[in-house]
C-alpha atoms as a PDB file:
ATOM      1  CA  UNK A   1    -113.171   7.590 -65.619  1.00  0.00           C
ATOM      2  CA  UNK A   2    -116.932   7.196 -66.578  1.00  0.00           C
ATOM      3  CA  UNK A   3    -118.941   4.801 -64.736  1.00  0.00           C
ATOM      4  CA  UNK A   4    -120.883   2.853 -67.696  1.00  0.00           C
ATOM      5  CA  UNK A   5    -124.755   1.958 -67.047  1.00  0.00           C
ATOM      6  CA  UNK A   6    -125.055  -1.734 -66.350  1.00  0.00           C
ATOM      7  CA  UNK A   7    -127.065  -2.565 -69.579  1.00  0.00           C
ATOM      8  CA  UNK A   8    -123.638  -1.647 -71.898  1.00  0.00           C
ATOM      9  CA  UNK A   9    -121.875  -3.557 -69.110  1.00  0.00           C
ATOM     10  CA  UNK A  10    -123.863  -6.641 -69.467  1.00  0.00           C
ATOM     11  CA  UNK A  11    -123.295  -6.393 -73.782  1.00  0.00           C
ATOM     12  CA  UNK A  12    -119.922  -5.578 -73.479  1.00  0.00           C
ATOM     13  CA  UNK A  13    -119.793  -8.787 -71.327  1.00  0.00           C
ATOM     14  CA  UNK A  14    -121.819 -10.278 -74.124  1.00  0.00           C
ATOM     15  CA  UNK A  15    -119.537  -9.238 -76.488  1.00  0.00           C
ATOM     16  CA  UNK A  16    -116.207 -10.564 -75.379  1.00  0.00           C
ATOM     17  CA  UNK A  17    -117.717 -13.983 -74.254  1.00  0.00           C
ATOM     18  CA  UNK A  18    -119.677 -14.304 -77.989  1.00  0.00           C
ATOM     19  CA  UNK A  19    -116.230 -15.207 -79.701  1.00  0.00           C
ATOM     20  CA  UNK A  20    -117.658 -13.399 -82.884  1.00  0.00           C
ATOM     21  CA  UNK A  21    -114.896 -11.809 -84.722  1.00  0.00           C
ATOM     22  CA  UNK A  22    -115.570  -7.976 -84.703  1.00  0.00           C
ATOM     23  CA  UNK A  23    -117.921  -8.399 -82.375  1.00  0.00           C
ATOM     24  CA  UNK A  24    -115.779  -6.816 -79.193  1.00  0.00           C
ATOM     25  CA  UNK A  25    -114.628  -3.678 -81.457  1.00  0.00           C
ATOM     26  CA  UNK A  26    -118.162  -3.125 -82.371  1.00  0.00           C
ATOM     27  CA  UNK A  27    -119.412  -2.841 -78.822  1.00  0.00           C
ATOM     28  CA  UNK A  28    -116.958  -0.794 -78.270  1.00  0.00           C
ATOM     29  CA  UNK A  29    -117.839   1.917 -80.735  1.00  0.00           C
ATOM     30  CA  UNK A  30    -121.588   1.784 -79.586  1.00  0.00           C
ATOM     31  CA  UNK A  31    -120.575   1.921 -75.913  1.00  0.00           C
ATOM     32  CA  UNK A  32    -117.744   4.474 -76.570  1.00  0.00           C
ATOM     33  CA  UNK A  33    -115.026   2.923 -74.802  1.00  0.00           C
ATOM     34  CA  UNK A  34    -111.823   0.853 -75.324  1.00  0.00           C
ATOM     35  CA  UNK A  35    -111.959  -2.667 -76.403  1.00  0.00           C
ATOM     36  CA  UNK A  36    -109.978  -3.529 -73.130  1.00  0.00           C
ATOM     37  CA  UNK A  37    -113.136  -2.169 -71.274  1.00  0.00           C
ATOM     38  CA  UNK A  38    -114.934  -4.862 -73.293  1.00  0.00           C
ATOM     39  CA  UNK A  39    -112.648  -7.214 -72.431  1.00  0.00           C
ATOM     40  CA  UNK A  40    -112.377  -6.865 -68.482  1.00  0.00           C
ATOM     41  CA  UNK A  41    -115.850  -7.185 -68.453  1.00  0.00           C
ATOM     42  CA  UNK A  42    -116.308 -10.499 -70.306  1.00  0.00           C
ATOM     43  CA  UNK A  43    -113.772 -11.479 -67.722  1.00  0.00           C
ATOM     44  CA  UNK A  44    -115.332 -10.029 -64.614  1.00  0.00           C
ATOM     45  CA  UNK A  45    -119.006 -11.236 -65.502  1.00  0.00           C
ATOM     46  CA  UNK A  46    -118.380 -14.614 -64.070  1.00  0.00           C
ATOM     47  CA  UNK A  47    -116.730 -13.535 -61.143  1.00  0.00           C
ATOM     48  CA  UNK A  48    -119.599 -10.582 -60.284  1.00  0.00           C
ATOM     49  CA  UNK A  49    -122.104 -13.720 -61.269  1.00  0.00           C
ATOM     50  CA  UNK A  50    -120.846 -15.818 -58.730  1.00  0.00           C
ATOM     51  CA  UNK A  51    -120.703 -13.290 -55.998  1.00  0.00           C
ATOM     52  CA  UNK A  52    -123.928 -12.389 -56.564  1.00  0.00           C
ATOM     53  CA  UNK A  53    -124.757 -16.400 -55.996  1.00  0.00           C
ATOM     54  CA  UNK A  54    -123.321 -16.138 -53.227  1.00  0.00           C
ATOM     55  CA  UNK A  55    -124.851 -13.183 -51.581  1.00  0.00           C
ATOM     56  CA  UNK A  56    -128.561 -14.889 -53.276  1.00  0.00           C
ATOM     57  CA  UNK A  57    -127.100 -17.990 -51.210  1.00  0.00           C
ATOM     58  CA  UNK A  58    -126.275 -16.160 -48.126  1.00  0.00           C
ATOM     59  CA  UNK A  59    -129.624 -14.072 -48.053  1.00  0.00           C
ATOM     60  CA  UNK A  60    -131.535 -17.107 -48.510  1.00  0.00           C
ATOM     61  CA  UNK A  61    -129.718 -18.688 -45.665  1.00  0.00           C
ATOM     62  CA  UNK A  62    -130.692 -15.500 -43.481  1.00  0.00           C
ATOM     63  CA  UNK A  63    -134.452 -15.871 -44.717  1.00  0.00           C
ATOM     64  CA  UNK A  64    -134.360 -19.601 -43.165  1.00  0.00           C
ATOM     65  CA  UNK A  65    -133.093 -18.472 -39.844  1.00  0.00           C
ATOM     66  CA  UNK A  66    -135.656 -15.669 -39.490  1.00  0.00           C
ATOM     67  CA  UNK A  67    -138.245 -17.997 -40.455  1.00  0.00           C
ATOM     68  CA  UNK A  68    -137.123 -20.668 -37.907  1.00  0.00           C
ATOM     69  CA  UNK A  69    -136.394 -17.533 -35.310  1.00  0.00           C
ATOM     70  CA  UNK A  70    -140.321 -16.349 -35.873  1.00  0.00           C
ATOM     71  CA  UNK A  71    -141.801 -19.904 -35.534  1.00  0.00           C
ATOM     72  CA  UNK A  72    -140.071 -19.794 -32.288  1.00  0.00           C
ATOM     73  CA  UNK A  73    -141.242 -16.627 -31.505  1.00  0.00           C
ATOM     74  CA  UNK A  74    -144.625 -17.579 -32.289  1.00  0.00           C
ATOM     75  CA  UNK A  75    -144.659 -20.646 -30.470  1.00  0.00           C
ATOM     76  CA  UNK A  76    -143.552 -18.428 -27.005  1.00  0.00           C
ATOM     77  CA  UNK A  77    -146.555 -16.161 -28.047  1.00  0.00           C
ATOM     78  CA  UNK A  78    -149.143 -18.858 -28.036  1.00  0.00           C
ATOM     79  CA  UNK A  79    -147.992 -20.199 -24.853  1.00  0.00           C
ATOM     80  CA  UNK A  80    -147.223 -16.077 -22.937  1.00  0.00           C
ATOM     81  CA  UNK A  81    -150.216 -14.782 -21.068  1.00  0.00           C
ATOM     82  CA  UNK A  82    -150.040 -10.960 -20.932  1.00  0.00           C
ATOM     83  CA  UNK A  83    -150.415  -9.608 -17.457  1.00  0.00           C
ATOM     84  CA  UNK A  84    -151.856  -5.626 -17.266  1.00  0.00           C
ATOM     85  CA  UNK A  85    -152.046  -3.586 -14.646  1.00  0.00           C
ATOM     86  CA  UNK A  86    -155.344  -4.740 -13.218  1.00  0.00           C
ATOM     87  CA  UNK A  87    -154.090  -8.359 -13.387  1.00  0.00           C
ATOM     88  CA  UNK A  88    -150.954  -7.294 -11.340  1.00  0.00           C
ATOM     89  CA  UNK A  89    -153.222  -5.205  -9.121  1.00  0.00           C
ATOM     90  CA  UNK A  90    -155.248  -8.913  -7.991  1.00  0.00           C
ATOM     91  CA  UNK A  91    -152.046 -10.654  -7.611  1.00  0.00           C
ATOM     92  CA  UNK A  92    -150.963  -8.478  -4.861  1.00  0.00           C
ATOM     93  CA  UNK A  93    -154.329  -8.046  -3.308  1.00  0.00           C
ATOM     94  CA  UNK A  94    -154.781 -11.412  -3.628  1.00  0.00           C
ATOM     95  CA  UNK A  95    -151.469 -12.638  -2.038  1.00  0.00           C
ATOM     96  CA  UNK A  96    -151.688  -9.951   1.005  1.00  0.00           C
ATOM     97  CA  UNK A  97    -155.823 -11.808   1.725  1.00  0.00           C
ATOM     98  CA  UNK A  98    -153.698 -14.905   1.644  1.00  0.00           C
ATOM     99  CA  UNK A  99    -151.031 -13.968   3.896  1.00  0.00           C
ATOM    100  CA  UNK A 100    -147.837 -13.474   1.627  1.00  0.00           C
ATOM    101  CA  UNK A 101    -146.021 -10.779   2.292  1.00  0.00           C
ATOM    102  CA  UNK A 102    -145.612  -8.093  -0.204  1.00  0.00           C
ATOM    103  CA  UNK A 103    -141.993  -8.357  -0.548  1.00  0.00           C
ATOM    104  CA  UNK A 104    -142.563 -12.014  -0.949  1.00  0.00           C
ATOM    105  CA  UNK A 105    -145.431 -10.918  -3.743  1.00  0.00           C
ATOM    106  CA  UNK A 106    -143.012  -8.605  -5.188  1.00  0.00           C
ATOM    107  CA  UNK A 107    -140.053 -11.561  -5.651  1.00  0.00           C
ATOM    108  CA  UNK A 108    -143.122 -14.143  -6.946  1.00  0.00           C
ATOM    109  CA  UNK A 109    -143.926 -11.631  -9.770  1.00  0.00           C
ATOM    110  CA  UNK A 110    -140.125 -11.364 -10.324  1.00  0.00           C
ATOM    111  CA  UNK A 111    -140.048 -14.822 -11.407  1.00  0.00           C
ATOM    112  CA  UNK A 112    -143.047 -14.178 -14.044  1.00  0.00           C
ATOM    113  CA  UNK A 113    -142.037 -10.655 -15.729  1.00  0.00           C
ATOM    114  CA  UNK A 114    -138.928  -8.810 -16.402  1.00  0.00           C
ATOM    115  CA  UNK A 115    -137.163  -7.089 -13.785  1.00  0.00           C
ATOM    116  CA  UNK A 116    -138.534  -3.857 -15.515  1.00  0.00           C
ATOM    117  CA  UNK A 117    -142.022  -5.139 -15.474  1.00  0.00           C
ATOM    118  CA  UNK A 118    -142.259  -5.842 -11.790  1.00  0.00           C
ATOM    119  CA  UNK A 119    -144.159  -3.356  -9.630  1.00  0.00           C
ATOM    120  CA  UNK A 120    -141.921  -1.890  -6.599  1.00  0.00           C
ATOM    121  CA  UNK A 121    -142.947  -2.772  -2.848  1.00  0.00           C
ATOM    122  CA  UNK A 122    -144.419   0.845  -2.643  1.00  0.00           C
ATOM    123  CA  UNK A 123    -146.433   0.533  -5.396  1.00  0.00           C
ATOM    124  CA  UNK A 124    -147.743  -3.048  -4.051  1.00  0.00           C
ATOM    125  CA  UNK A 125    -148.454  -1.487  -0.910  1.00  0.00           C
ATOM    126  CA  UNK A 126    -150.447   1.285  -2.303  1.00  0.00           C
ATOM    127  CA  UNK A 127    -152.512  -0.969  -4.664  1.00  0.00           C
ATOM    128  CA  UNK A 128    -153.664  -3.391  -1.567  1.00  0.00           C
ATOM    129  CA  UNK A 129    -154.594  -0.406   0.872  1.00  0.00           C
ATOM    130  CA  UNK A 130    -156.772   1.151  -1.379  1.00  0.00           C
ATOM    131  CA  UNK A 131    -158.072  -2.675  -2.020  1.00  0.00           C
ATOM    132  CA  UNK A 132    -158.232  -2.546   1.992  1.00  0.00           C
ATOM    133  CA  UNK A 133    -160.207   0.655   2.044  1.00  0.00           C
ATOM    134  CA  UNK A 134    -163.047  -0.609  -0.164  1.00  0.00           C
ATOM    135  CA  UNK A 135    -163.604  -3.829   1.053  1.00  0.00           C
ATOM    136  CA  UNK A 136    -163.367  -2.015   4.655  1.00  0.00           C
ATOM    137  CA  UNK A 137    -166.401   0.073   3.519  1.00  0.00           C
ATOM    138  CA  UNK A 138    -168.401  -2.675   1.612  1.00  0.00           C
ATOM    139  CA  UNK A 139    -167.580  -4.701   5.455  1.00  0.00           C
ATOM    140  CA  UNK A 140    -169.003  -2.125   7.044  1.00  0.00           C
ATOM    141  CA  UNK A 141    -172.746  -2.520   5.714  1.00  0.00           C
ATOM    142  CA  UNK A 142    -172.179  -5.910   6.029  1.00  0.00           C
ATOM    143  CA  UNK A 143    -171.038  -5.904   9.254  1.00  0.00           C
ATOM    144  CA  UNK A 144    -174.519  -3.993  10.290  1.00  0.00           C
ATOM    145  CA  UNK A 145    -176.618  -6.439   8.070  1.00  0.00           C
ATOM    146  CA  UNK A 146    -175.201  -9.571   9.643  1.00  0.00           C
ATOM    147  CA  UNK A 147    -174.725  -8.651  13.317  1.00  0.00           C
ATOM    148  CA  UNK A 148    -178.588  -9.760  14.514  1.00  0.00           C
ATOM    149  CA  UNK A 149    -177.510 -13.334  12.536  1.00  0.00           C
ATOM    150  CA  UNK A 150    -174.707 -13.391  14.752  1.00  0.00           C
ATOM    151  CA  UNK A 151    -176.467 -12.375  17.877  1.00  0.00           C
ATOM    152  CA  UNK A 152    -178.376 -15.284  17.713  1.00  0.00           C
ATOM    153  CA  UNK A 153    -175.772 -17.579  16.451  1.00  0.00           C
ATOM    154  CA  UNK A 154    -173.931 -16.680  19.578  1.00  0.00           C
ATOM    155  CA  UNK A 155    -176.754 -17.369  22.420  1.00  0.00           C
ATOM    156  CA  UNK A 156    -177.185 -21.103  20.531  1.00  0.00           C
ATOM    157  CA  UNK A 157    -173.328 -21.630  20.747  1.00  0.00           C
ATOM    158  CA  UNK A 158    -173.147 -20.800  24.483  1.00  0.00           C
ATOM    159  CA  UNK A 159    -176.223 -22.279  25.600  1.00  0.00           C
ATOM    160  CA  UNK A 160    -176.869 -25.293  23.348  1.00  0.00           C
ATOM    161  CA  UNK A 161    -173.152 -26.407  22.764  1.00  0.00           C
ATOM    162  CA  UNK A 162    -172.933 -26.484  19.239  1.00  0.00           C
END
């Protein structure tokens, strides 16, 4: 069985719908098949025309809901803040200066970012000791800077109440 091209499909379609007398024996010389071919197409035409509505229709109805689905989508974008590393570094810092613990840290960022996303306690712990370390050496020169200030602030405490 030879598959026809779709252009001789279409014509013998043509054909068979035209009512033309000769017409479907003609088309079926030029196409070089049987008249019955000619007719089975003018009578699946309609039929392949309306499923291809139909699949138009249902693609069309797709399009809308991916539209919709990406205004969505955008809208979560414009309101999402992207947290990097150095943002989840300052959280936990931030949270051990203020006294929460880093488990407590750890189930905080839980609520923000996917389970996936969320640094482990190790990790936490590792990121605020080596905060720890530099702000113990920056501390340090302080420390030596400040301590006459101090000295003095002490000695009007204790002798001058206040």
């Amino acid at each position: 069985m030879s598959k026809l091209p779709f252009s001789t499909w279409i014509r013998n379609a043509a054909a068979a719908l035209s009512g033309q007398h000769g017409a479907v024996s003609q088309q079926a010389a030029e196409a070089g098949c049987s008249r019955q071919t000619v007719y089975v197409h003018g009578q699946q035409l309609p039929e392949r025309l309306a499923e291809s509505d139909r699949r138009i229709d249902n693609l069309q109805m797709e399009i809308g809901r991916l539209k919709e689905e990406r205004e969505q989508l955008q809208k979560r974008l414009q309101q999402s803040v992207e947290i990097g590393p150095e943002a989840l570094q300052r959280f936990a810092v931030v949270g051990q200066a203020i006294g929460i613990s880093l488990r407590q840290t750890e189930e905080l960022l839980g609520t923000l970012l996917p389970a996936e996303q969320v640094p482990d306690h190790a990790t936490l712990g590792r990121w605020t000791a080596a905060a720890g370390q530099r702000a113990g050496a920056v501390l340090a020169v302080l420390d030596r800077m400040c301590a006459p200030a101090v000295r003095t602030l002490c000695v009007d405490e204790i002798f001058f109440g206040g």
